[in-house]
C-alpha atoms as a PDB file:
ATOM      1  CA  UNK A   1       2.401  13.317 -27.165  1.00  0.00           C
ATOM      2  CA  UNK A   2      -1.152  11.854 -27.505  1.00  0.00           C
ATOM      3  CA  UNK A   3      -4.187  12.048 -25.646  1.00  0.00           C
ATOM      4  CA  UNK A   4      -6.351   8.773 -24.191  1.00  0.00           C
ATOM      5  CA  UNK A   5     -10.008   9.476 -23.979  1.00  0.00           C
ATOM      6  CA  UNK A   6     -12.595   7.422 -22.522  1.00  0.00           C
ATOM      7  CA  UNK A   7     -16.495   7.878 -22.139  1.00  0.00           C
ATOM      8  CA  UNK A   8     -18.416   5.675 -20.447  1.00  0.00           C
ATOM      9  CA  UNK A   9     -21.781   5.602 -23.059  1.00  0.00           C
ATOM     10  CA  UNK A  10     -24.409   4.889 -19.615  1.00  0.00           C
ATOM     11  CA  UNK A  11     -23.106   7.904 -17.961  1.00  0.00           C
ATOM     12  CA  UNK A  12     -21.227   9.964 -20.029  1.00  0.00           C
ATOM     13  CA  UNK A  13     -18.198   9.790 -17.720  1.00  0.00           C
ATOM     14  CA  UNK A  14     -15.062  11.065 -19.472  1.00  0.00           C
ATOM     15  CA  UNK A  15     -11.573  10.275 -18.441  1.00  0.00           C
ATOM     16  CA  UNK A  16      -8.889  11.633 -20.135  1.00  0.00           C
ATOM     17  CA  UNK A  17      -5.258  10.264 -20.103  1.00  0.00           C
ATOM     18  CA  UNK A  18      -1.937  12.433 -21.478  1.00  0.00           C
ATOM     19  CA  UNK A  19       0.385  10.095 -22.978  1.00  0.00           C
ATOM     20  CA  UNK A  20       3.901   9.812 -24.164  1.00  0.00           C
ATOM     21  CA  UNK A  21       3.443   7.986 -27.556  1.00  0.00           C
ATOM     22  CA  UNK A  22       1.208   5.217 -28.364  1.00  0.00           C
ATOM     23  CA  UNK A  23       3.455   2.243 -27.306  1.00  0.00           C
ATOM     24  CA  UNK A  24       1.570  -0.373 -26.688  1.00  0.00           C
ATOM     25  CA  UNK A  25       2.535  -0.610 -22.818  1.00  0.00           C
ATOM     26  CA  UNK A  26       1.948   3.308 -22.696  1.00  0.00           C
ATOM     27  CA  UNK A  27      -1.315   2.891 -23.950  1.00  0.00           C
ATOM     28  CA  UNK A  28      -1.976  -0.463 -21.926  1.00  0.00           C
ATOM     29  CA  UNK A  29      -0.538   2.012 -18.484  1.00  0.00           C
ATOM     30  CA  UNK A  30      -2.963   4.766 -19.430  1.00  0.00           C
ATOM     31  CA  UNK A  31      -6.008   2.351 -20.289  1.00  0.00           C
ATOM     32  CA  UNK A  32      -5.270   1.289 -16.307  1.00  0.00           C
ATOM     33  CA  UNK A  33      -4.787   4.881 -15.020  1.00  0.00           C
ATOM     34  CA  UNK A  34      -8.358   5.736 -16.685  1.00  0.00           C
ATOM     35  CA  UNK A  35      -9.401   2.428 -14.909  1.00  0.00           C
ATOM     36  CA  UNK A  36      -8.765   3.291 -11.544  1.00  0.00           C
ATOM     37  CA  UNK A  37     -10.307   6.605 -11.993  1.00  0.00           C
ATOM     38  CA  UNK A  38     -13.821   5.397 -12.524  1.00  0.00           C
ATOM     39  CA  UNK A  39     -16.220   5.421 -10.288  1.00  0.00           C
ATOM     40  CA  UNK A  40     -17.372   2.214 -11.641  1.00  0.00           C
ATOM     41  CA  UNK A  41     -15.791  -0.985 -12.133  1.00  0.00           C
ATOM     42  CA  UNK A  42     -14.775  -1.465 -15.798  1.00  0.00           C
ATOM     43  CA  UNK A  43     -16.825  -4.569 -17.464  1.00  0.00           C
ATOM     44  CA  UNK A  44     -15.753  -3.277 -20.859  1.00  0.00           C
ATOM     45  CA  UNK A  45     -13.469  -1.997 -23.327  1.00  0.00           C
ATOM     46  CA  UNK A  46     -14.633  -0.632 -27.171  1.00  0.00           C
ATOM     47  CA  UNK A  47     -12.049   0.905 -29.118  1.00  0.00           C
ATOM     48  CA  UNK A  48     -10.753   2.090 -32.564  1.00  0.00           C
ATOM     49  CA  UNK A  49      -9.302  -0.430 -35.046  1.00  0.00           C
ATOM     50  CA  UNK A  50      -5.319   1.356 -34.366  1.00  0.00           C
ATOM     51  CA  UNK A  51      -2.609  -0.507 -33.555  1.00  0.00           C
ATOM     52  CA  UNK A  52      -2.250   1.125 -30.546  1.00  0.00           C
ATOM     53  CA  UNK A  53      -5.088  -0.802 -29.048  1.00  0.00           C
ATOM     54  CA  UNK A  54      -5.065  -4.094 -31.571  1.00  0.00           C
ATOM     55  CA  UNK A  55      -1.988  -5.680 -30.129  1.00  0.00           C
ATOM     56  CA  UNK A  56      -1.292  -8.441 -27.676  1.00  0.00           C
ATOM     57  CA  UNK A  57      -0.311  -6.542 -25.009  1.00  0.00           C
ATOM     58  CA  UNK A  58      -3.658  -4.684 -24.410  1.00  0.00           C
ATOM     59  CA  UNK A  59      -5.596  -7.582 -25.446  1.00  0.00           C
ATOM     60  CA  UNK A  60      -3.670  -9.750 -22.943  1.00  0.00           C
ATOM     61  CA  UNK A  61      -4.180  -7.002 -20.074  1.00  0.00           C
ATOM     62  CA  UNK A  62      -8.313  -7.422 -21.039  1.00  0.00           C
ATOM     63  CA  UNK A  63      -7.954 -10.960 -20.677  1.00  0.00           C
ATOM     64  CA  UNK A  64      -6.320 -11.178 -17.414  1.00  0.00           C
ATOM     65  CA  UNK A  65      -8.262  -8.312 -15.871  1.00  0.00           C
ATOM     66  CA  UNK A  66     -11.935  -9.901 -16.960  1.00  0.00           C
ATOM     67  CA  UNK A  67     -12.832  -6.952 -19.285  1.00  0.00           C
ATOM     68  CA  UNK A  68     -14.616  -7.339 -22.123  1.00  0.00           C
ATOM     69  CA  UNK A  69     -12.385  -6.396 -25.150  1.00  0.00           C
ATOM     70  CA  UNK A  70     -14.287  -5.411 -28.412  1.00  0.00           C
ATOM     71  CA  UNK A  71     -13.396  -2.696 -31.327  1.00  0.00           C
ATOM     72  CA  UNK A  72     -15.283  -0.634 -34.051  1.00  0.00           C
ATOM     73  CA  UNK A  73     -15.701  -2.077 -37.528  1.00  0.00           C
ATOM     74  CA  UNK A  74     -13.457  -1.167 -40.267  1.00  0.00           C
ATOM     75  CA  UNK A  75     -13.779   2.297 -41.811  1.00  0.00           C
ATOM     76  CA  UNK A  76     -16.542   3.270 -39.501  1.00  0.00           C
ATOM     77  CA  UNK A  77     -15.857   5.914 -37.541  1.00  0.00           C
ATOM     78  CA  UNK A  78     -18.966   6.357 -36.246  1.00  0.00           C
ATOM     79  CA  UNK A  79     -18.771   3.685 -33.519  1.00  0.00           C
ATOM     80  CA  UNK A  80     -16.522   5.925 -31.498  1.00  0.00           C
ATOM     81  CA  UNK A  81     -19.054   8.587 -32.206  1.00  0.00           C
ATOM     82  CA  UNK A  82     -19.479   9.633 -28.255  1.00  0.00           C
ATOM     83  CA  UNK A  83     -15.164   9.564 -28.449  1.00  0.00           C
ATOM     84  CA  UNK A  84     -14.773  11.156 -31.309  1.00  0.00           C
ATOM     85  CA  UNK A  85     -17.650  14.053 -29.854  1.00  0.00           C
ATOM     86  CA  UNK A  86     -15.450  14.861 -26.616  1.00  0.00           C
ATOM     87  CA  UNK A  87     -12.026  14.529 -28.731  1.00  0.00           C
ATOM     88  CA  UNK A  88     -13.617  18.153 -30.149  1.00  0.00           C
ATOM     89  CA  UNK A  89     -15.706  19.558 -27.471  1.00  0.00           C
ATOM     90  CA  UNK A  90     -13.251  18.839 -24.959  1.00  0.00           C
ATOM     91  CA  UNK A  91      -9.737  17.828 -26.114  1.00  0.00           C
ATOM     92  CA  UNK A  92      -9.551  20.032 -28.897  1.00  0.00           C
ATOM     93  CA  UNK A  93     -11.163  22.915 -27.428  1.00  0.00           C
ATOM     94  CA  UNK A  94      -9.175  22.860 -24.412  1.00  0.00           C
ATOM     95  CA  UNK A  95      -5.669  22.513 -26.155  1.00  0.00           C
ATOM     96  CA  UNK A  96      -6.593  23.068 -29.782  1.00  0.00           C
ATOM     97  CA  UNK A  97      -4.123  21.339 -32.950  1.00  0.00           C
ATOM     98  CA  UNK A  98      -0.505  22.247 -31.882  1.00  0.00           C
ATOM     99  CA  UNK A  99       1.967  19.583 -31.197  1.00  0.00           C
ATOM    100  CA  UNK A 100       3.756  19.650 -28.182  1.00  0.00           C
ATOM    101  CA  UNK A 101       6.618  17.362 -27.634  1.00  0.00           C
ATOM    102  CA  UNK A 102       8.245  17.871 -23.994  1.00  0.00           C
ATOM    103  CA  UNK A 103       7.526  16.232 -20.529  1.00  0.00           C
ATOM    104  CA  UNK A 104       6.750  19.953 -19.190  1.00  0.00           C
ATOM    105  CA  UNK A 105       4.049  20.023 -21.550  1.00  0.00           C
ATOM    106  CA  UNK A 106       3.001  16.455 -20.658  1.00  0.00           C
ATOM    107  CA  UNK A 107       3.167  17.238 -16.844  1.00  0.00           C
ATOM    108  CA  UNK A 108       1.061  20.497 -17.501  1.00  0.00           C
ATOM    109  CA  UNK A 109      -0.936  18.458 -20.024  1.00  0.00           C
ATOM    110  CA  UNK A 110      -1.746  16.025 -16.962  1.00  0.00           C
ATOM    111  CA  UNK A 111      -2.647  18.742 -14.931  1.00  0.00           C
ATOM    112  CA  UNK A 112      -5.006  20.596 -17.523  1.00  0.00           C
ATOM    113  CA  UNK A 113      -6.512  16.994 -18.000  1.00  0.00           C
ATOM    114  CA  UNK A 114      -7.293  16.666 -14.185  1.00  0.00           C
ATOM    115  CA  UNK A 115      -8.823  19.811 -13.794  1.00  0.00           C
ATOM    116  CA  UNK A 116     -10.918  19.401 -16.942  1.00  0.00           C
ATOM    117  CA  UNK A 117     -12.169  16.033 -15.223  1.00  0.00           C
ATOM    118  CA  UNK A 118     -13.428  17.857 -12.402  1.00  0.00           C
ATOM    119  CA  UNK A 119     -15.373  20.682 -14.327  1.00  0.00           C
ATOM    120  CA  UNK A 120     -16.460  18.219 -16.984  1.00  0.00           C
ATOM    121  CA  UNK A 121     -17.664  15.064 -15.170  1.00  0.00           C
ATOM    122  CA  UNK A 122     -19.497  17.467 -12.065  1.00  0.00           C
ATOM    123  CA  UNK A 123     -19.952  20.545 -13.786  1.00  0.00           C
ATOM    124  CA  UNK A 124     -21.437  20.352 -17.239  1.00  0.00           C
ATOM    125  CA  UNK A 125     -24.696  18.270 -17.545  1.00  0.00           C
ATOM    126  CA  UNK A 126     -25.281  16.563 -20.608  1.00  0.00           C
ATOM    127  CA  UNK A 127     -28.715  15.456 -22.369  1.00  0.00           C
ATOM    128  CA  UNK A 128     -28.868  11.899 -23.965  1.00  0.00           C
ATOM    129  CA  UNK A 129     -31.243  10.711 -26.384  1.00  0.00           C
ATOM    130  CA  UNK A 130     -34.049   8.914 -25.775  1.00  0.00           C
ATOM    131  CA  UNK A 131     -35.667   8.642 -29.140  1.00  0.00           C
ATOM    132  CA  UNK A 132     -35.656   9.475 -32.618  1.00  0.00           C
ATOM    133  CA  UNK A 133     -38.017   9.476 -35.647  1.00  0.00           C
ATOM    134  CA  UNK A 134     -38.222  10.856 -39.385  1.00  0.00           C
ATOM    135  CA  UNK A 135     -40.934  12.420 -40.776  1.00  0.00           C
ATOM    136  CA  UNK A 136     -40.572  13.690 -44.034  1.00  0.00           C
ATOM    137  CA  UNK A 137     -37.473  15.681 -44.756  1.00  0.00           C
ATOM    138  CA  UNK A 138     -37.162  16.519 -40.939  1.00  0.00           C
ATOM    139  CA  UNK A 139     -35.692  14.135 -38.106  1.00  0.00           C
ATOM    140  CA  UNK A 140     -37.463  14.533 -34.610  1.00  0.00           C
ATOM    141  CA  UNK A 141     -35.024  13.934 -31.327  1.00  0.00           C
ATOM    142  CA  UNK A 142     -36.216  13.969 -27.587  1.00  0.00           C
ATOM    143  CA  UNK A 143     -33.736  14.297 -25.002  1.00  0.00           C
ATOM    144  CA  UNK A 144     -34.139  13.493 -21.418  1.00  0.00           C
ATOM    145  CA  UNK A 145     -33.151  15.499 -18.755  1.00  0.00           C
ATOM    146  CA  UNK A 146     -29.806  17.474 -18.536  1.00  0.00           C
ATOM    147  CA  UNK A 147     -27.706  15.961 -15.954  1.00  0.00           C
ATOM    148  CA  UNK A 148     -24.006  16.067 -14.912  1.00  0.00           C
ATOM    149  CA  UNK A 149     -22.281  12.691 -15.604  1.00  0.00           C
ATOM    150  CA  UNK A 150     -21.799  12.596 -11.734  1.00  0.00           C
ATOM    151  CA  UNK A 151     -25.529  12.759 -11.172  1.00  0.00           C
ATOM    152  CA  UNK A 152     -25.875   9.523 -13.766  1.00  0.00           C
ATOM    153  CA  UNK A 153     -23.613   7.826 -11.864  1.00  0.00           C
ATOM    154  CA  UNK A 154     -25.552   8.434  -8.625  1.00  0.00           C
ATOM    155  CA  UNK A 155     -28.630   7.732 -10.363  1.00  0.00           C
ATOM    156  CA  UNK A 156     -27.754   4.558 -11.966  1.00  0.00           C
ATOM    157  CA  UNK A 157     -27.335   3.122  -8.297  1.00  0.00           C
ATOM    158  CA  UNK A 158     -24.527   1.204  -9.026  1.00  0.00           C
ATOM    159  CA  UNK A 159     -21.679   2.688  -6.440  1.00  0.00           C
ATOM    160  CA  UNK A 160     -20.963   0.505  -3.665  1.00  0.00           C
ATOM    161  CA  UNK A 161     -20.575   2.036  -0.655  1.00  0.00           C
ATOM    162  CA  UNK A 162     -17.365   3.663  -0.281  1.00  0.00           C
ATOM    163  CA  UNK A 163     -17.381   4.902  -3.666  1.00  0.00           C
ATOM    164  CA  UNK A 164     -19.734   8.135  -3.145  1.00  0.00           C
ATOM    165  CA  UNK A 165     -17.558   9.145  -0.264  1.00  0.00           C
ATOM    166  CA  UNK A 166     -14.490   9.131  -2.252  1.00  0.00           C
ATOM    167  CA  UNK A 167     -15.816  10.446  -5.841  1.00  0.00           C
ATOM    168  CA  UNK A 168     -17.507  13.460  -3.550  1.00  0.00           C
ATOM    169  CA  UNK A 169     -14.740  13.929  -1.554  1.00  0.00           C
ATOM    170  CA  UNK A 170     -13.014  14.994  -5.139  1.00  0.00           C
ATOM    171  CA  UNK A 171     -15.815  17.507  -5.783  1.00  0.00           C
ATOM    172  CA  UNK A 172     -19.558  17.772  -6.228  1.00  0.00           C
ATOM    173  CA  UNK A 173     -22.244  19.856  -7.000  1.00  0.00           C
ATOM    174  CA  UNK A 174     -24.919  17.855  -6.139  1.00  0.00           C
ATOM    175  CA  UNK A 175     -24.464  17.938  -2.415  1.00  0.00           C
ATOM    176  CA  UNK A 176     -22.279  20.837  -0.963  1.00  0.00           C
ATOM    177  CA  UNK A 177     -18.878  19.208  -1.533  1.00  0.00           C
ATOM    178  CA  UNK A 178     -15.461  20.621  -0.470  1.00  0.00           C
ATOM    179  CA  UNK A 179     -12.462  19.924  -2.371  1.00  0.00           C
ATOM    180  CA  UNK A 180      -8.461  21.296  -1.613  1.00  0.00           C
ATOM    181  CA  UNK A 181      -6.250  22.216  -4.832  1.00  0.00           C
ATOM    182  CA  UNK A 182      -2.953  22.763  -3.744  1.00  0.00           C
ATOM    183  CA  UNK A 183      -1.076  22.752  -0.499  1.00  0.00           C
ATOM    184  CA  UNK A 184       2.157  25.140  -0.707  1.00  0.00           C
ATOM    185  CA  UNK A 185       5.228  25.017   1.386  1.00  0.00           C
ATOM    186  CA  UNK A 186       3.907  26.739   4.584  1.00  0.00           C
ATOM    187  CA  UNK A 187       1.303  24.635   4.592  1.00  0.00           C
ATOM    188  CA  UNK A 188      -1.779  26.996   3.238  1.00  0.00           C
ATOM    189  CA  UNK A 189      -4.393  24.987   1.519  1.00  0.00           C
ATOM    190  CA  UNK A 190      -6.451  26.636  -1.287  1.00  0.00           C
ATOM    191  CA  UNK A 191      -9.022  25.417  -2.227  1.00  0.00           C
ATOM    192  CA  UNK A 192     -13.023  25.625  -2.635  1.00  0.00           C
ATOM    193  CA  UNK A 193     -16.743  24.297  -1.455  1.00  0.00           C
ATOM    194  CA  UNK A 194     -20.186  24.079  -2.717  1.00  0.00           C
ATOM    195  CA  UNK A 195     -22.677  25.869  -0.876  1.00  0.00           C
ATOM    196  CA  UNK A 196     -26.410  24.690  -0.963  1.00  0.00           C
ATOM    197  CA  UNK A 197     -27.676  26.968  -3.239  1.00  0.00           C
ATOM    198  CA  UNK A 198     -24.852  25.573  -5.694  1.00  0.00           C
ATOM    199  CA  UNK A 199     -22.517  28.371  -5.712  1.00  0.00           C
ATOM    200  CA  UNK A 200     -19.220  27.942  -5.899  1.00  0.00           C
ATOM    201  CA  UNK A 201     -16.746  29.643  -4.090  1.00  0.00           C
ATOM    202  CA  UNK A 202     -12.709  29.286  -2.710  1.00  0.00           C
ATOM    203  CA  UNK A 203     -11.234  29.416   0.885  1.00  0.00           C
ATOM    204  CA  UNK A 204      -7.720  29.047   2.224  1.00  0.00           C
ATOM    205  CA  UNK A 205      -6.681  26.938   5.664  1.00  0.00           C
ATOM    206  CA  UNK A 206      -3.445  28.276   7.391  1.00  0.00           C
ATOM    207  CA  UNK A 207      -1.673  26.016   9.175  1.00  0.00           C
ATOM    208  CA  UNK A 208      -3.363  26.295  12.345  1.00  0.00           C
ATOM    209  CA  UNK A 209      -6.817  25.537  11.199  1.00  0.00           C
ATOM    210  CA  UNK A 210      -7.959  29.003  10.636  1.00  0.00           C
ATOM    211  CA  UNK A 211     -10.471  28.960   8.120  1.00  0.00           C
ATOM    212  CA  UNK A 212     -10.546  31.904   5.558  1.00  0.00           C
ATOM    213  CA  UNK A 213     -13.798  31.946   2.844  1.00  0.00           C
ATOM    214  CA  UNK A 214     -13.941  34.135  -0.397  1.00  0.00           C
ATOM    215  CA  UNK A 215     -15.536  35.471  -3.325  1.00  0.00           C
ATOM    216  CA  UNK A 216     -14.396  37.555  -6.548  1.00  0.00           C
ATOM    217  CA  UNK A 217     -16.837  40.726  -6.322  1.00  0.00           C
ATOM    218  CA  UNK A 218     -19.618  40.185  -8.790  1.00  0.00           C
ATOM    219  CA  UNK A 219     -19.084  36.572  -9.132  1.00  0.00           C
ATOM    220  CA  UNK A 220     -21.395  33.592  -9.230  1.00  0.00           C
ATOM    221  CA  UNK A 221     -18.941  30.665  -9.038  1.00  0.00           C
ATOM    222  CA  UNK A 222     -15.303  31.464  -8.156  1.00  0.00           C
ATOM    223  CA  UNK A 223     -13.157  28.515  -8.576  1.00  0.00           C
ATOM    224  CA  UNK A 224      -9.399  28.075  -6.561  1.00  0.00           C
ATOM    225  CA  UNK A 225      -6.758  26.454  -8.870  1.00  0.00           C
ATOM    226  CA  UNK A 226      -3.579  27.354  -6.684  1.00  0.00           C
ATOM    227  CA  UNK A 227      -1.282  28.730  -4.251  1.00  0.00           C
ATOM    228  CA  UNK A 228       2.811  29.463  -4.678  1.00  0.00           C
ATOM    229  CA  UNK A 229       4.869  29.475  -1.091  1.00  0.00           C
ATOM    230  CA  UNK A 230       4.198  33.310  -0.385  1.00  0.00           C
ATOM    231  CA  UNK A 231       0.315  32.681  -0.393  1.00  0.00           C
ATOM    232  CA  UNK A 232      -1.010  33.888  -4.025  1.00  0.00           C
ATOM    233  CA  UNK A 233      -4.011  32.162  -5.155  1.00  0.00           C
ATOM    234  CA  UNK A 234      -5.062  32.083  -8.675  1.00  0.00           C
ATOM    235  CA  UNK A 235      -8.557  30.969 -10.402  1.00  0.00           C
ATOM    236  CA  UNK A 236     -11.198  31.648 -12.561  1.00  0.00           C
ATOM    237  CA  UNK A 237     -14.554  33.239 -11.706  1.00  0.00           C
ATOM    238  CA  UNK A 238     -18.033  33.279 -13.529  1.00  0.00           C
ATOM    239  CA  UNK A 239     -20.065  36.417 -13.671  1.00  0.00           C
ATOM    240  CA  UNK A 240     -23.116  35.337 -15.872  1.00  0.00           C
ATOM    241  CA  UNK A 241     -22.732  32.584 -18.303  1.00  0.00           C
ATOM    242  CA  UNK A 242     -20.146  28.869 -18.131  1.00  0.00           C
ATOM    243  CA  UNK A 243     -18.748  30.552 -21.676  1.00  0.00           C
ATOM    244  CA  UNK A 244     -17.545  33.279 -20.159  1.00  0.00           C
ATOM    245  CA  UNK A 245     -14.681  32.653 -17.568  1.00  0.00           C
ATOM    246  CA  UNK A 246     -12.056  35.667 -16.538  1.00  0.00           C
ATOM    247  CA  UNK A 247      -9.242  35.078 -13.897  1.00  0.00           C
ATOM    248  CA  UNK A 248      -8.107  35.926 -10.710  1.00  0.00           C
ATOM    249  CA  UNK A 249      -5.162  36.565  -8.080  1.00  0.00           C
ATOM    250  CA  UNK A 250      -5.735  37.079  -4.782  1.00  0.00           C
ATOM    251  CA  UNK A 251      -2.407  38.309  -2.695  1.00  0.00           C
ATOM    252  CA  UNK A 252      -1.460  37.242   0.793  1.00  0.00           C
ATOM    253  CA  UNK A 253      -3.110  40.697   2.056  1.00  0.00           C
ATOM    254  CA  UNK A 254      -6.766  39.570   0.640  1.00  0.00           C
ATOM    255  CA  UNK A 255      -6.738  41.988  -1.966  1.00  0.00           C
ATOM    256  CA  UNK A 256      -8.160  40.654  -5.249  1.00  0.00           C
ATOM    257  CA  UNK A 257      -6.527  41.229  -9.090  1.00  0.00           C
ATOM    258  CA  UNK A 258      -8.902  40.470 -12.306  1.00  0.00           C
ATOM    259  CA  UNK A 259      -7.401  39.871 -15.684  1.00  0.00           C
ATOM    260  CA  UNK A 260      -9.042  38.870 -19.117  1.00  0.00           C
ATOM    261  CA  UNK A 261      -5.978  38.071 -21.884  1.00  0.00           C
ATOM    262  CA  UNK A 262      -6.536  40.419 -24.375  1.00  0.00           C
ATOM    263  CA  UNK A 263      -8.349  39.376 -27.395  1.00  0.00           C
ATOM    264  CA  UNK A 264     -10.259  36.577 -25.061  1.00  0.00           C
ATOM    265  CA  UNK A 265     -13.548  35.382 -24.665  1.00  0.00           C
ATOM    266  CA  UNK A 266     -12.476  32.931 -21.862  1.00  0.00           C
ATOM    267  CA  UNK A 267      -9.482  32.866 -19.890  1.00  0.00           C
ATOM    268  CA  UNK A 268      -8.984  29.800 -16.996  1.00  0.00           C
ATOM    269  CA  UNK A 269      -6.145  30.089 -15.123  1.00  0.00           C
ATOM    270  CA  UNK A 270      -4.479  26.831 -14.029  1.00  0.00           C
ATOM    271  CA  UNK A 271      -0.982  27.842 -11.378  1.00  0.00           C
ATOM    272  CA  UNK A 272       1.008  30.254 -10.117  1.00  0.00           C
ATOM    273  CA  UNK A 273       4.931  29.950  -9.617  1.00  0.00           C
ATOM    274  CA  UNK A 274       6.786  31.533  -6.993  1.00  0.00           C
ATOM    275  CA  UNK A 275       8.149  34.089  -9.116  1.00  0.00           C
ATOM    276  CA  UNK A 276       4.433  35.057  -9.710  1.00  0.00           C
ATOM    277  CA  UNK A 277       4.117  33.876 -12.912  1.00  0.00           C
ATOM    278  CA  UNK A 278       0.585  32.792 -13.983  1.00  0.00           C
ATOM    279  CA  UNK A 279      -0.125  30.208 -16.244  1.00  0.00           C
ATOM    280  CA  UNK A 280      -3.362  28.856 -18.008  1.00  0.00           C
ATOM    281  CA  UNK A 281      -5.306  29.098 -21.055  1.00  0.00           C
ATOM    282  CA  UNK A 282      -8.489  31.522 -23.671  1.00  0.00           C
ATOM    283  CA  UNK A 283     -10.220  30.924 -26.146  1.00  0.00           C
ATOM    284  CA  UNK A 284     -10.176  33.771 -28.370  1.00  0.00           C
ATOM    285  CA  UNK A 285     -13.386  34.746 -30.686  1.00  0.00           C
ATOM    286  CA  UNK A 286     -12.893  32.333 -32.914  1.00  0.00           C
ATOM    287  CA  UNK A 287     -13.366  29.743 -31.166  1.00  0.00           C
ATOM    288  CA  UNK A 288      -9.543  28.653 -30.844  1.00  0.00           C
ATOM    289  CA  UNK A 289      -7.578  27.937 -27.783  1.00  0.00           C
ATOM    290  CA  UNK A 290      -4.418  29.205 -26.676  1.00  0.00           C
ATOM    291  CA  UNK A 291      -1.563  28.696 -23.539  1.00  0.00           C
ATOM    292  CA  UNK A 292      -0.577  31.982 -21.598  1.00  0.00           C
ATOM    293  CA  UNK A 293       2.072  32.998 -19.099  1.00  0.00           C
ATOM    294  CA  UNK A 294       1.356  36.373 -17.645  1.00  0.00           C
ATOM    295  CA  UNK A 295       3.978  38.210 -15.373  1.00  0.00           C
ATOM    296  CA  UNK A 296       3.575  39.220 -11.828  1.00  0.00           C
ATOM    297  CA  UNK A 297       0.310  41.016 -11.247  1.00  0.00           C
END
């Protein structure tokens, strides 16, 4: 199993693709999959100097879709400097170094990888740099303004109309958005909104419209990740700080279970079966990250 990631260098956009080896047509299906993600229209593609993307079929697919197809020069891996940056502060972090070689673990793989989208592309603002000089010994940077990729995007004024309304509807900060994460068998959505002082928080819909809004005490941001078919939601929450995430279950009678995995600095919770197992991922105080399953709470 391998992972396809893309960064757009303007924005700072990142797409990221689970894949079932590097075939060339796997790799040509995921560069597509990251295409139609984008909330811009692809102009151009820079990669690596593998075989994976120097072959005919990817270079063909370029051709006939207009994109520009150029790669890094040899031995310099420096020109995928902004890839190779979110291959360890995101990729890496997320999943860590262990191989995993099932479809389960691609499906959740997928699923990790779409929720990571969300809270890196409209969630985590990034500074780019503007300039940079030497003087002496010492190198002097100046950054510009921290901004979520999302807010580039908007910024750069190069959406056409229906885009905002679609890359909102999946979920914004920047103006009060409301986004659904799962829809279980009795039809309960769960899911969660942006209020306009920027707090996050989750809400679940019954079936007949009814509109339910809440909070984990103490929280600043609580964040909805799923629902199983007898109405247990799961999530994360944020007290004080992004590096410091605990989860959540919150049972069909409103009642609302906190957990930390023991040893953690960060635990993000991802689904919940039926059986009430919980699933998701810490980081422990080193710095490494680490799958869970936790029994019924």
């Amino acid at each position: 199993m391998h992972t396809l990631c893309a960064v757009d260098v303007a924005t700072s956009w990142v797409e990221l693709q689970a894949l079932w080896g590097k075939g060339h047509s796997r790799v040509a299906a995921g560069v597509q999959a990251v295409r139609e993600r984008l909330p811009v229209p692809r102009v151009g593609l820079d990669s690596d100097n593998g075989s994976e993307f120097i072959n005919r079929v990817l270079y063909y697919y370029c051709w006939r879709e207009g994109i520009t197809f150029t790669r890094g020069r040899a031995w310099k891996k420096n020109d995928s400097a902004l890839v190779e940056q979110k291959n360890g502060a995101v990729v890496r972090h997320l999943v860590g170094y262990d191989r995993f070689t099932s479809k389960p673990a691609l499906a959740q793989l997928a699923r990790v990888y779409a929720l990571a989208r969300l809270h890196v592309n409209f969630f985590q603002p990034v500074e780019k740099l503007v300039t940079k000089h030497r003087v002496g010994a010492r190198v002097h940077r100046v950054f510009d303004r921290a901004q979520t990729p999302y807010q580039r995007v908007c910024a750069a004024g190069v959406l056409s109309p229906p885009r905002p309304f679609s890359t909102t509807a999946s979920m914004t900060r920047s103006n009060q958005g409301t986004w659904f994460s799962w829809i279980n068998p009795a039809g309960q959505i769960a899911g969660g909104y942006i209020d306009a002082g920027d707090g996050a928080h989750g809400f679940l819909r019954t079936r007949d419209g009814t509109i339910v809004t809440f909070d984990v005490p103490g929280s600043v941001r609580t964040y909805v990740f799923g629902i199983n078919p007898v109405g247990q939601i799961v999530g994360a929450y944020i007290v004080g700080t992004y590096n410091a995430a605990h989860g959540f279950v919150r049972n069909p009678d409103g009642t609302i279970v906190t957990f930390d995995v023991p040893g953690s600095v960060f635990t993000w919770v991802s689904d919940i079966n039926p059986a009430g197992q919980i699933v998701g991922f810490y980081v422990d105080a080193g710095g490494v990250a680490h799958g869970f399953v936790s029994s019924r709470h």
